[in-house]
PDB file of N, CA and C in Angstrom:
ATOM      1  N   UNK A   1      -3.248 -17.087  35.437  1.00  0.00           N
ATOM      2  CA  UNK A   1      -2.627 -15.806  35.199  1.00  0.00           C
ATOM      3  C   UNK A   1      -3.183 -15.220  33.904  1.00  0.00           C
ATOM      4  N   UNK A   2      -3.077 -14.008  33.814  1.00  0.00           N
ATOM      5  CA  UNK A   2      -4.123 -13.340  32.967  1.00  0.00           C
ATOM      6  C   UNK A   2      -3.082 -13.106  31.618  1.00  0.00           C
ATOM      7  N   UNK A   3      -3.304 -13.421  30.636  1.00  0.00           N
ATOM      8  CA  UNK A   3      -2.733 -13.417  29.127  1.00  0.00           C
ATOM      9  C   UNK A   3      -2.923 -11.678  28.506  1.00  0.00           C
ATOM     10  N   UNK A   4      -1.384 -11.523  28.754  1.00  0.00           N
ATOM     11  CA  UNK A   4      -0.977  -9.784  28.372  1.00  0.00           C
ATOM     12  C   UNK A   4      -0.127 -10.010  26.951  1.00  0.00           C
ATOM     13  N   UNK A   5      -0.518  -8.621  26.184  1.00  0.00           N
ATOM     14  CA  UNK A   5      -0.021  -8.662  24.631  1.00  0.00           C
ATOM     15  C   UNK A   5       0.719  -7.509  24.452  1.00  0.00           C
ATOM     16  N   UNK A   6       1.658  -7.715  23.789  1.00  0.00           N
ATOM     17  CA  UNK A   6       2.749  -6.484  23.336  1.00  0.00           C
ATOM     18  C   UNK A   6       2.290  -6.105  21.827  1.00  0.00           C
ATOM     19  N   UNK A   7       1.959  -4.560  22.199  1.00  0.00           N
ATOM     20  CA  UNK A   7       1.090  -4.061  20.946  1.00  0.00           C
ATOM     21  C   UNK A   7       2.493  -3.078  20.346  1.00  0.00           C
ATOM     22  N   UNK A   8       2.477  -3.224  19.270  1.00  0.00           N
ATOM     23  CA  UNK A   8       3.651  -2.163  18.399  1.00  0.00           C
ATOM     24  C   UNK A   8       3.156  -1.337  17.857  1.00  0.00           C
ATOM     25  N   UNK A   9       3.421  -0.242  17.333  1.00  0.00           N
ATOM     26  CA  UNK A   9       3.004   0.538  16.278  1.00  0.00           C
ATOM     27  C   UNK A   9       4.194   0.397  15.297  1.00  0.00           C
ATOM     28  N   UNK A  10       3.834   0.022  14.212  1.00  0.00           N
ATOM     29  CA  UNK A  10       4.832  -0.047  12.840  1.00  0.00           C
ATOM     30  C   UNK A  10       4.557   0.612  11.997  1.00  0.00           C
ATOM     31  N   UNK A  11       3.162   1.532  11.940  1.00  0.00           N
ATOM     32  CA  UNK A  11       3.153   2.809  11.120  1.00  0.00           C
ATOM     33  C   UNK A  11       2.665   4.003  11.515  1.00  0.00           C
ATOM     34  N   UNK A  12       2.516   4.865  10.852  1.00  0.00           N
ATOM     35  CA  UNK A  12       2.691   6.271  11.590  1.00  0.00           C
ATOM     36  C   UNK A  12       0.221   6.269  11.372  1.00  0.00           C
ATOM     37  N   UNK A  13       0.270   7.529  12.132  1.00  0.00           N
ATOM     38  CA  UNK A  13      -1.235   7.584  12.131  1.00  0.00           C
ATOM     39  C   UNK A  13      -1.267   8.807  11.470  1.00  0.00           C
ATOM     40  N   UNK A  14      -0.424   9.448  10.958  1.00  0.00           N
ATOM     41  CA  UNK A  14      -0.494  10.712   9.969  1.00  0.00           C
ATOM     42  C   UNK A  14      -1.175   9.921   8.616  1.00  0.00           C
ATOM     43  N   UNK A  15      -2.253  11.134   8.275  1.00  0.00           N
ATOM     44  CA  UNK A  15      -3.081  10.864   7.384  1.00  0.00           C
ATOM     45  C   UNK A  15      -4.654  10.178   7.494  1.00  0.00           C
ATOM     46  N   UNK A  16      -4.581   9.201   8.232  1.00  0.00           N
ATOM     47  CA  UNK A  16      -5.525   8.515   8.909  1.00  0.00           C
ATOM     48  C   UNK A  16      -6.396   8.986   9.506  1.00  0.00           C
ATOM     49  N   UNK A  17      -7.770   7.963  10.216  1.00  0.00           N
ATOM     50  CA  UNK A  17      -9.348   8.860  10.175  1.00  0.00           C
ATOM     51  C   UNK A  17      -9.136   9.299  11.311  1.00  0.00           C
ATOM     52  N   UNK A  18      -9.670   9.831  11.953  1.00  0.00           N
ATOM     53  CA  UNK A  18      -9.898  10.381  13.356  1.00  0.00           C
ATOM     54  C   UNK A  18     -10.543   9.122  14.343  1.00  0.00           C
ATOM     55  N   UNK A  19     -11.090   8.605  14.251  1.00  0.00           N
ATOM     56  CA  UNK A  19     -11.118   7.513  14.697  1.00  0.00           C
ATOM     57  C   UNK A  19     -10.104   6.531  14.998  1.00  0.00           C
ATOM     58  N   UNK A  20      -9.245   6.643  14.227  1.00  0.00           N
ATOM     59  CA  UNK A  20      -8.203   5.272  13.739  1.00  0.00           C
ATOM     60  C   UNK A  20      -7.212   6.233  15.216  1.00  0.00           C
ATOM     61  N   UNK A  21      -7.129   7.286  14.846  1.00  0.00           N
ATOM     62  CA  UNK A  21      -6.001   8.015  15.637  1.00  0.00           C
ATOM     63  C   UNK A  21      -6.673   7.959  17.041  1.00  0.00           C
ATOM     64  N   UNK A  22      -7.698   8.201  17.612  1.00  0.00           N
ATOM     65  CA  UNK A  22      -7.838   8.066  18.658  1.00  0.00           C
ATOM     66  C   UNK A  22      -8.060   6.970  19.419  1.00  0.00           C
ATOM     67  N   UNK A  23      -8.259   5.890  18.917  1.00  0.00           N
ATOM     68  CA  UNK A  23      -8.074   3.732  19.183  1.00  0.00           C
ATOM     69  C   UNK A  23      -5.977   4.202  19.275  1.00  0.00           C
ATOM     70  N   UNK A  24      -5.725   4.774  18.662  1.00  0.00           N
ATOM     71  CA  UNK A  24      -4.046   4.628  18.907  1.00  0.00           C
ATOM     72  C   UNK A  24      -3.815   5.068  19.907  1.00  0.00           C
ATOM     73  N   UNK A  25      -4.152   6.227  20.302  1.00  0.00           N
ATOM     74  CA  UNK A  25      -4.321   6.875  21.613  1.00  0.00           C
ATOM     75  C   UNK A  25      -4.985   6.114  22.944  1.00  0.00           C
ATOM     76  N   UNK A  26      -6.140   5.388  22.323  1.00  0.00           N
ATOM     77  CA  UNK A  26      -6.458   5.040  23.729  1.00  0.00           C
ATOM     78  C   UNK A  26      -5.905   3.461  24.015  1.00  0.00           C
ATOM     79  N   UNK A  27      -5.074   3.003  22.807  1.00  0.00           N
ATOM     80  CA  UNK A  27      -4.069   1.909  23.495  1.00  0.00           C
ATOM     81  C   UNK A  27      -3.040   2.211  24.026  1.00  0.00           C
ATOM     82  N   UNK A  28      -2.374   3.876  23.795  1.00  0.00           N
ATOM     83  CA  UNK A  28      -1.738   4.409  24.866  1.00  0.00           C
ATOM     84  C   UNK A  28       0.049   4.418  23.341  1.00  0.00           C
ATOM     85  N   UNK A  29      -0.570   4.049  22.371  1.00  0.00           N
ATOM     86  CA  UNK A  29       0.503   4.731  21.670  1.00  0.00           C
ATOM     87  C   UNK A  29       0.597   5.729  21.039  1.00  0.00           C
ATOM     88  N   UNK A  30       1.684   6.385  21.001  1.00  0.00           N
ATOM     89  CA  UNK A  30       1.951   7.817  20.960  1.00  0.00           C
ATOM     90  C   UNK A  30       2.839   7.816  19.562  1.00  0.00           C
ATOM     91  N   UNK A  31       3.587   6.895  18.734  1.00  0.00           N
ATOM     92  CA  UNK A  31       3.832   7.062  17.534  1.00  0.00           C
ATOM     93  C   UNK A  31       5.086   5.456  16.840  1.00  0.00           C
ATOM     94  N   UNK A  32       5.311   5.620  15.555  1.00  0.00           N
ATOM     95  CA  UNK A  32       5.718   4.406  14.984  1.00  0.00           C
ATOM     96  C   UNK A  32       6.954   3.853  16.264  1.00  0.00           C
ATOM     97  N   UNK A  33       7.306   2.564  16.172  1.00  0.00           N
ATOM     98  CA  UNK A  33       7.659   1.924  17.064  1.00  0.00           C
ATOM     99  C   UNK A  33       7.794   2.120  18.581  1.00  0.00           C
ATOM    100  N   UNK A  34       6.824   2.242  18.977  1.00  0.00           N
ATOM    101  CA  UNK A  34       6.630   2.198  20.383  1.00  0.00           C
ATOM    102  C   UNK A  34       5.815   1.383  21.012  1.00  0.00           C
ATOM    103  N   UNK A  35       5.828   0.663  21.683  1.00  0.00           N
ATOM    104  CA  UNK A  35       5.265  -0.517  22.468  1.00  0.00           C
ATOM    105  C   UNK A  35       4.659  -0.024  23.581  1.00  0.00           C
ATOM    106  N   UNK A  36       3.612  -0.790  23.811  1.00  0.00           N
ATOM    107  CA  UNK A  36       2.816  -1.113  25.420  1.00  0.00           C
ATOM    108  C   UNK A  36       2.815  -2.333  25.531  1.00  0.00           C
ATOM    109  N   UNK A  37       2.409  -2.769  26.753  1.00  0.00           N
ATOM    110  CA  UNK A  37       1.835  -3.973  27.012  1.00  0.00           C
ATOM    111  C   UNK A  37       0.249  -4.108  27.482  1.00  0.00           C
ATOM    112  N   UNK A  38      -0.810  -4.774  27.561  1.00  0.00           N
ATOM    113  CA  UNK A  38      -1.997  -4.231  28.037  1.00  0.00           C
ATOM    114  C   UNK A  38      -2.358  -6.062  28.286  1.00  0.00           C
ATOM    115  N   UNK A  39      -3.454  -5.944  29.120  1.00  0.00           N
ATOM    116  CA  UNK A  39      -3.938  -7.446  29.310  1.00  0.00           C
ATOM    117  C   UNK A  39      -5.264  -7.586  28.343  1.00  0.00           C
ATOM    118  N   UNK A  40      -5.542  -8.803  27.426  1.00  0.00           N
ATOM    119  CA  UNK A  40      -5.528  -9.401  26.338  1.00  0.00           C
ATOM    120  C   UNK A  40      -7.292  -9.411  26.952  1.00  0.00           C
ATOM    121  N   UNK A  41      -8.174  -8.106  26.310  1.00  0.00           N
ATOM    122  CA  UNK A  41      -9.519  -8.442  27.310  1.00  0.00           C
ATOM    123  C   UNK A  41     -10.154  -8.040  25.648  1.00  0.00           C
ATOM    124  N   UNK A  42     -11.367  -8.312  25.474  1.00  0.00           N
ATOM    125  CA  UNK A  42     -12.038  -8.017  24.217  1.00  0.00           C
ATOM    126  C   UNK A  42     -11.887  -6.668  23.755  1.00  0.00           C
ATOM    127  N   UNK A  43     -12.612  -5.562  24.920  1.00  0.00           N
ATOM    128  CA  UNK A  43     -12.201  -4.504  23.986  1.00  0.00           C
ATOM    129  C   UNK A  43     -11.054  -4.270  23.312  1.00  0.00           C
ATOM    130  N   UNK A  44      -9.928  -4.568  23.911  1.00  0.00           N
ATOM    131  CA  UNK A  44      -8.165  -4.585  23.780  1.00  0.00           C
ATOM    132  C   UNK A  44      -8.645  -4.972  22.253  1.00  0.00           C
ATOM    133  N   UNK A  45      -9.031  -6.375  22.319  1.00  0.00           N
ATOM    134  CA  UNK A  45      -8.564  -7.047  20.908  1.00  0.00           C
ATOM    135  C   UNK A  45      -9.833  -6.181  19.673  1.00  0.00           C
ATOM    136  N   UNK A  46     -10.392  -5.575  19.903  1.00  0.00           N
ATOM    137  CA  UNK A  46     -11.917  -4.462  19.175  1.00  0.00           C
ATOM    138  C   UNK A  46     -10.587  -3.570  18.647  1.00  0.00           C
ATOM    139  N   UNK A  47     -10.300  -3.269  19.865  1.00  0.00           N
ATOM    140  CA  UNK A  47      -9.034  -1.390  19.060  1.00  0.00           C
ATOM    141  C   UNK A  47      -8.153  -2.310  18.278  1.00  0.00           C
ATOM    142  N   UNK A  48      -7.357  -3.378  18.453  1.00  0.00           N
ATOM    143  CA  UNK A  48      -6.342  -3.928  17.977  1.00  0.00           C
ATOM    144  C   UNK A  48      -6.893  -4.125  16.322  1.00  0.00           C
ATOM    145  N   UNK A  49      -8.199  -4.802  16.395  1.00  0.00           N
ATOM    146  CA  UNK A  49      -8.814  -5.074  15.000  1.00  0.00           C
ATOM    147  C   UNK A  49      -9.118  -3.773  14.241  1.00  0.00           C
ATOM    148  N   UNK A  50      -9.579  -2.663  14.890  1.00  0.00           N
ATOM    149  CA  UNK A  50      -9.760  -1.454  14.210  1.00  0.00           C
ATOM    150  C   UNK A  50      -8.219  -0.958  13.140  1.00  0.00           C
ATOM    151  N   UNK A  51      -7.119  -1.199  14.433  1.00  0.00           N
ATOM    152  CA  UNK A  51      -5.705  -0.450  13.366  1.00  0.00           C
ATOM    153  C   UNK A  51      -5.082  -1.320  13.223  1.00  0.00           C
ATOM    154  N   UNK A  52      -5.429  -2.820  13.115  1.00  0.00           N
ATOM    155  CA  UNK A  52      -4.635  -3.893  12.386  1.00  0.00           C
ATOM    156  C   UNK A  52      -3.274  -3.551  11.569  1.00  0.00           C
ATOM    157  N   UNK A  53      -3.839  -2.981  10.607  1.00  0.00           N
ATOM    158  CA  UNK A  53      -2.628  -2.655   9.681  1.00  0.00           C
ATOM    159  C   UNK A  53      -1.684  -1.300  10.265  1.00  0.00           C
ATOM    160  N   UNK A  54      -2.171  -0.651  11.197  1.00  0.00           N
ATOM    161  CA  UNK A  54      -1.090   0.171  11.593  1.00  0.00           C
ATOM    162  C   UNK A  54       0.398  -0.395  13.008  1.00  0.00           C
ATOM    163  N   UNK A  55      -0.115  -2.202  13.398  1.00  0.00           N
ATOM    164  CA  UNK A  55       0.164  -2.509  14.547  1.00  0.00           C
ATOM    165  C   UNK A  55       0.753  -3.626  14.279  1.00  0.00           C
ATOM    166  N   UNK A  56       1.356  -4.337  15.104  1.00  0.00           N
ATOM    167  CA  UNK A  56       2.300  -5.926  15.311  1.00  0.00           C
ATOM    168  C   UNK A  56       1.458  -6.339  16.968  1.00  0.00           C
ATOM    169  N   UNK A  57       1.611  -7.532  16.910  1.00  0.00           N
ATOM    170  CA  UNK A  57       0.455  -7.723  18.483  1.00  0.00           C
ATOM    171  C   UNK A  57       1.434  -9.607  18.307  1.00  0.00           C
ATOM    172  N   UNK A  58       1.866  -9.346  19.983  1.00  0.00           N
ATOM    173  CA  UNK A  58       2.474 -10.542  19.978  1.00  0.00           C
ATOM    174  C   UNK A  58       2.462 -11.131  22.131  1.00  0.00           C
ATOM    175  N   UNK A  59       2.434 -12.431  21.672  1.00  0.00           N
ATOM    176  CA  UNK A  59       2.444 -12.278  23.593  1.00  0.00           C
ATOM    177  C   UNK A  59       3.229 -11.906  24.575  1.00  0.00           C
ATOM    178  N   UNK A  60       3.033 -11.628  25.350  1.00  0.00           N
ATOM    179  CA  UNK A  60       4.102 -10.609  26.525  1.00  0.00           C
ATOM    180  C   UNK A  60       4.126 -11.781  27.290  1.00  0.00           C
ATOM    181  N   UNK A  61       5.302 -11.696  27.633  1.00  0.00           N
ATOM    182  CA  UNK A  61       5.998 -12.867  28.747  1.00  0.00           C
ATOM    183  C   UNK A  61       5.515 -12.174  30.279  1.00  0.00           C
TER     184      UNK A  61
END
């Protein structure tokens, strides 16, 4: 079974590069505490490393 991750946002993307904001976007979050779930594939973990500090990343049951 394929290993899925619960991505958070714990800070806001106001202020931040244009880049940074659109990796937030294309993990599909839309602003501070809101969650997805996504399955755990390299690019996933590329965007995750880009906004590290804007995110919480933990495993999805």
């Amino acid at each position: 079974m394929a290993i899925k991750l619960k991505i958070t946002q714990v800070k806001s993307g106001i202020g931040r590069s244009k880049s940074q904001n659109q990796t937030l976007e294309g993990l599909g979050l839309r602003g501070p505490h809101k969650s997805v779930i996504l399955q755990d594939t390299e690019s996933i973990r590329g965007m995750i490393r880009k906004v590290s500090h804007l995110v919480t990343v933990e495993a999805a049951d």
